[in-house]
Protein backbone atom coordinates (compact mmCIF):
# COMPACT_ATOMS: atom_id res chain seq x y z
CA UNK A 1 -16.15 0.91 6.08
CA UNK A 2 -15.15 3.23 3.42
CA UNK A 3 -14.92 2.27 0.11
CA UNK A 4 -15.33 5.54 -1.95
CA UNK A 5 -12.79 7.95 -3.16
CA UNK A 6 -13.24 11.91 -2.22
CA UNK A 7 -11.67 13.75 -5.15
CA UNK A 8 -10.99 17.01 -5.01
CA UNK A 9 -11.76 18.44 -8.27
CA UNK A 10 -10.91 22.27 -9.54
CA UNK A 11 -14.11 23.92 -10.74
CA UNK A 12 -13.53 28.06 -11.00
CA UNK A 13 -10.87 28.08 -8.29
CA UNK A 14 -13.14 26.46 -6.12
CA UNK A 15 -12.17 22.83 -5.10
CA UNK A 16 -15.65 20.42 -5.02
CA UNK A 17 -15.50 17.18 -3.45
CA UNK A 18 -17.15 14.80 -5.53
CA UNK A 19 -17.24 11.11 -4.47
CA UNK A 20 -16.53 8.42 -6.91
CA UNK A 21 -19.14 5.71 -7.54
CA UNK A 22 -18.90 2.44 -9.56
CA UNK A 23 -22.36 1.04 -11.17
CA UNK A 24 -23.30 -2.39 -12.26
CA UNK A 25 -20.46 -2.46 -15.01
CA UNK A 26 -17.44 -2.61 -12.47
CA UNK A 27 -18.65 -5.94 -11.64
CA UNK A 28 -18.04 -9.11 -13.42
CA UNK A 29 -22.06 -10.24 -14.01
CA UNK A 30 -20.73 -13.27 -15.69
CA UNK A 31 -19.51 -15.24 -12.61
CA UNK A 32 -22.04 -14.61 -9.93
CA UNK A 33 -20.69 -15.47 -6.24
CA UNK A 34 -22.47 -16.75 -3.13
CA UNK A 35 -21.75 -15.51 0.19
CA UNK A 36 -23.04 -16.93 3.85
CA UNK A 37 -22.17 -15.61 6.99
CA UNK A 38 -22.77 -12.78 10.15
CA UNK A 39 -23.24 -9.54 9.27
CA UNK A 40 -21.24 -6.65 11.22
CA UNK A 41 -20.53 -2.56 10.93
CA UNK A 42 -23.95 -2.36 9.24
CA UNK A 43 -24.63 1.21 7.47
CA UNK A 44 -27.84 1.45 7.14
CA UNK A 45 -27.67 4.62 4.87
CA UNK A 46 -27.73 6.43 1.25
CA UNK A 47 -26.41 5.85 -1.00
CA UNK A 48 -26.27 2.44 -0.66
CA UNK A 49 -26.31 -0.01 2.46
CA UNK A 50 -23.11 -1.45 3.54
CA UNK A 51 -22.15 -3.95 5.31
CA UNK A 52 -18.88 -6.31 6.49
CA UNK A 53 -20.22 -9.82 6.09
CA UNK A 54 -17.80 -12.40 8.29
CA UNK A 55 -17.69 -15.79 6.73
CA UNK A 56 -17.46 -19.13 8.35
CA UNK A 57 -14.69 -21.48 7.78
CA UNK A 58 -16.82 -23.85 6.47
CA UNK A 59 -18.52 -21.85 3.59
CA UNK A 60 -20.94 -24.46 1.60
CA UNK A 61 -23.08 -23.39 -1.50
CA UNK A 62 -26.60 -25.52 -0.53
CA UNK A 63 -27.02 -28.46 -2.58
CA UNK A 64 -30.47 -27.66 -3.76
CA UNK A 65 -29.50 -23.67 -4.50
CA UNK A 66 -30.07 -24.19 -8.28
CA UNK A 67 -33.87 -24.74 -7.67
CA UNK A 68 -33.83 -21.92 -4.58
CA UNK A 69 -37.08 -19.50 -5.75
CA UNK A 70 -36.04 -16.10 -6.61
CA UNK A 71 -38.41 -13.63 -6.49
CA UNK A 72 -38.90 -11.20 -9.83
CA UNK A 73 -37.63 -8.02 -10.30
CA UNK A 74 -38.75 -5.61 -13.16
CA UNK A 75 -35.00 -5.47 -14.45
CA UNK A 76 -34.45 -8.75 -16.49
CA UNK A 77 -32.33 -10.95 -14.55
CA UNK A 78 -32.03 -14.34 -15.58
CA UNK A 79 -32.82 -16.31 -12.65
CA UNK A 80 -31.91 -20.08 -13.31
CA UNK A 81 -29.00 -18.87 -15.22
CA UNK A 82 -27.70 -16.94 -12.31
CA UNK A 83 -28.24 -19.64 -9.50
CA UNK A 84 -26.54 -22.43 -12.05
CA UNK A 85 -23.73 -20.23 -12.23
CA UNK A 86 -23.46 -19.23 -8.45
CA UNK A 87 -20.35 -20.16 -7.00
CA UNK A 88 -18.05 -19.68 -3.84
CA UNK A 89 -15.36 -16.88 -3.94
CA UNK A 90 -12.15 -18.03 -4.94
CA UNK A 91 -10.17 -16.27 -2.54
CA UNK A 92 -9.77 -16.81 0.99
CA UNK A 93 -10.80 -13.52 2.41
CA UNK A 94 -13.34 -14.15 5.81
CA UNK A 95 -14.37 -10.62 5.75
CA UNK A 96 -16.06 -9.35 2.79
CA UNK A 97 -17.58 -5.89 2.37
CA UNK A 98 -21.31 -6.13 0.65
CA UNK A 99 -23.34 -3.46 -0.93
CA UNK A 100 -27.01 -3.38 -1.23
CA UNK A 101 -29.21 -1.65 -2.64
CA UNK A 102 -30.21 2.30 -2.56
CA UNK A 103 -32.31 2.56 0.84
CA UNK A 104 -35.22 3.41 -1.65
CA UNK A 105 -35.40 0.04 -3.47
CA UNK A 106 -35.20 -1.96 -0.21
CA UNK A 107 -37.94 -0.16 1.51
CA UNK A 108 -40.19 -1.01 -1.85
CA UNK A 109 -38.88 -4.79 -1.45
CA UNK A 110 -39.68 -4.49 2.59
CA UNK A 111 -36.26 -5.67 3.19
CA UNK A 112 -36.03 -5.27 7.65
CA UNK A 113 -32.98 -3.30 9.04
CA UNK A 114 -30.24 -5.65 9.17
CA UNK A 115 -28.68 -5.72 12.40
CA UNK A 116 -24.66 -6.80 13.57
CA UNK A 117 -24.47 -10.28 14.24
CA UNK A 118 -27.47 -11.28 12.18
CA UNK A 119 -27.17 -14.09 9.79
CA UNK A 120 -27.65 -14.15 6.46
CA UNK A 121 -26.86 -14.97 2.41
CA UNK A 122 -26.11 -12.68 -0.55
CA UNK A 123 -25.25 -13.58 -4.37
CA UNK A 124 -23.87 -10.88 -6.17
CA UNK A 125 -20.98 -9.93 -8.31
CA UNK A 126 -17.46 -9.26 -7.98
CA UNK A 127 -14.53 -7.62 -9.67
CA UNK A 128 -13.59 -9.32 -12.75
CA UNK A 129 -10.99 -12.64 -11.48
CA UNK A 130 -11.91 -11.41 -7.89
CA UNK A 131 -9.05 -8.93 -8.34
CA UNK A 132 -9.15 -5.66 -6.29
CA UNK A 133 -10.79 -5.84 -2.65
CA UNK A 134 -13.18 -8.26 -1.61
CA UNK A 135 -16.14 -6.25 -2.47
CA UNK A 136 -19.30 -7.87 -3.86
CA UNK A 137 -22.24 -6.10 -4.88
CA UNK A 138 -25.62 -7.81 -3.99
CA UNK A 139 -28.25 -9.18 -6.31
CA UNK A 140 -30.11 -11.53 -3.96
CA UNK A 141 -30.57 -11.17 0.09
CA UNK A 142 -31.89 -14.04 1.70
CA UNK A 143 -32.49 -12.52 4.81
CA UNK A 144 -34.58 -14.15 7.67
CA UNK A 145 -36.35 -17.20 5.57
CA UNK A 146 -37.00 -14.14 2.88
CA UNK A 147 -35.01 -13.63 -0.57
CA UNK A 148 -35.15 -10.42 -1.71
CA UNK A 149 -34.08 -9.02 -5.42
CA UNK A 150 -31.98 -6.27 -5.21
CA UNK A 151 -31.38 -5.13 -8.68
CA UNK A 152 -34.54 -3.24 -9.76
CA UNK A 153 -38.36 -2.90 -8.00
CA UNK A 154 -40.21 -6.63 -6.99
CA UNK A 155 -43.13 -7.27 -9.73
């Protein structure tokens, strides 16, 4: 799964390879997107954990999601605002690559090693109009009967 860019970059004759990152503001935070499905090629790894998440034909957002209990996290994250929002992806891709957090931030949630083949549920963010690859950056795992925030540290 490889989603960054090496650049080669010029610095006193000397190339550097640098690779490119995107933060929080490549994503559209405005439309947040609810995946469900089996996890495979986990990278459980720095900087931040990957994953291919395979969806099901049948993709359903639960009918009681809206009142789902989302744990806190010290960044400010409207939490009923995000799970009234939370919608399916309007494309049709089955195979969508998720990023988690830094490895840091999910050992201080406790968030267990996520295995291939293991079930599970992310909302997150995508590019703006879902344009670009089907990437989607987590804000929520629900993981094993367990949500867990993603964004910042649990309070």
């Amino acid at each position: 799964m490889q989603r960054r860019t090496l650049l080669a970059l010029p610095l006193a004759a000397v190339p550097v390879l640098t690779t490119a990152h995107h933060g929080w503001s490549s994503f559209d935070q405005t439309r947040p997107v609810y995946l469900s499905g089996l996890a495979a090629n986990v990278a459980w790894r720095n900087p931040h954990v990957e994953f291919d998440l395979m969806l099901p034909q049948d993709m359903k957002l639960p009918a009681d999601f809206a009142s789902t209990d989302l744990p806190a996290q010290t960044a400010n994250v409207d939490r009923a605002a995000l799970l009234k929002s939370a919608r399916l992806p309007t494309r049709g891709d089955k195979k969508w690559q998720i990023e988690l957090a830094p490895l840091t931030r999910l050992v201080a949630w406790k968030v267990p090693e996520i295995k291939n083949g293991e079930p599970l549920s992310v909302l997150g963010f995508t590019f703006a109009d879902e344009k670009g690859d089907a990437i989607l950056r987590a804000e929520y795992l629900f993981l094993r009967g367990v949500v867990y925030g993603l964004r910042s540290a649990p309070v």
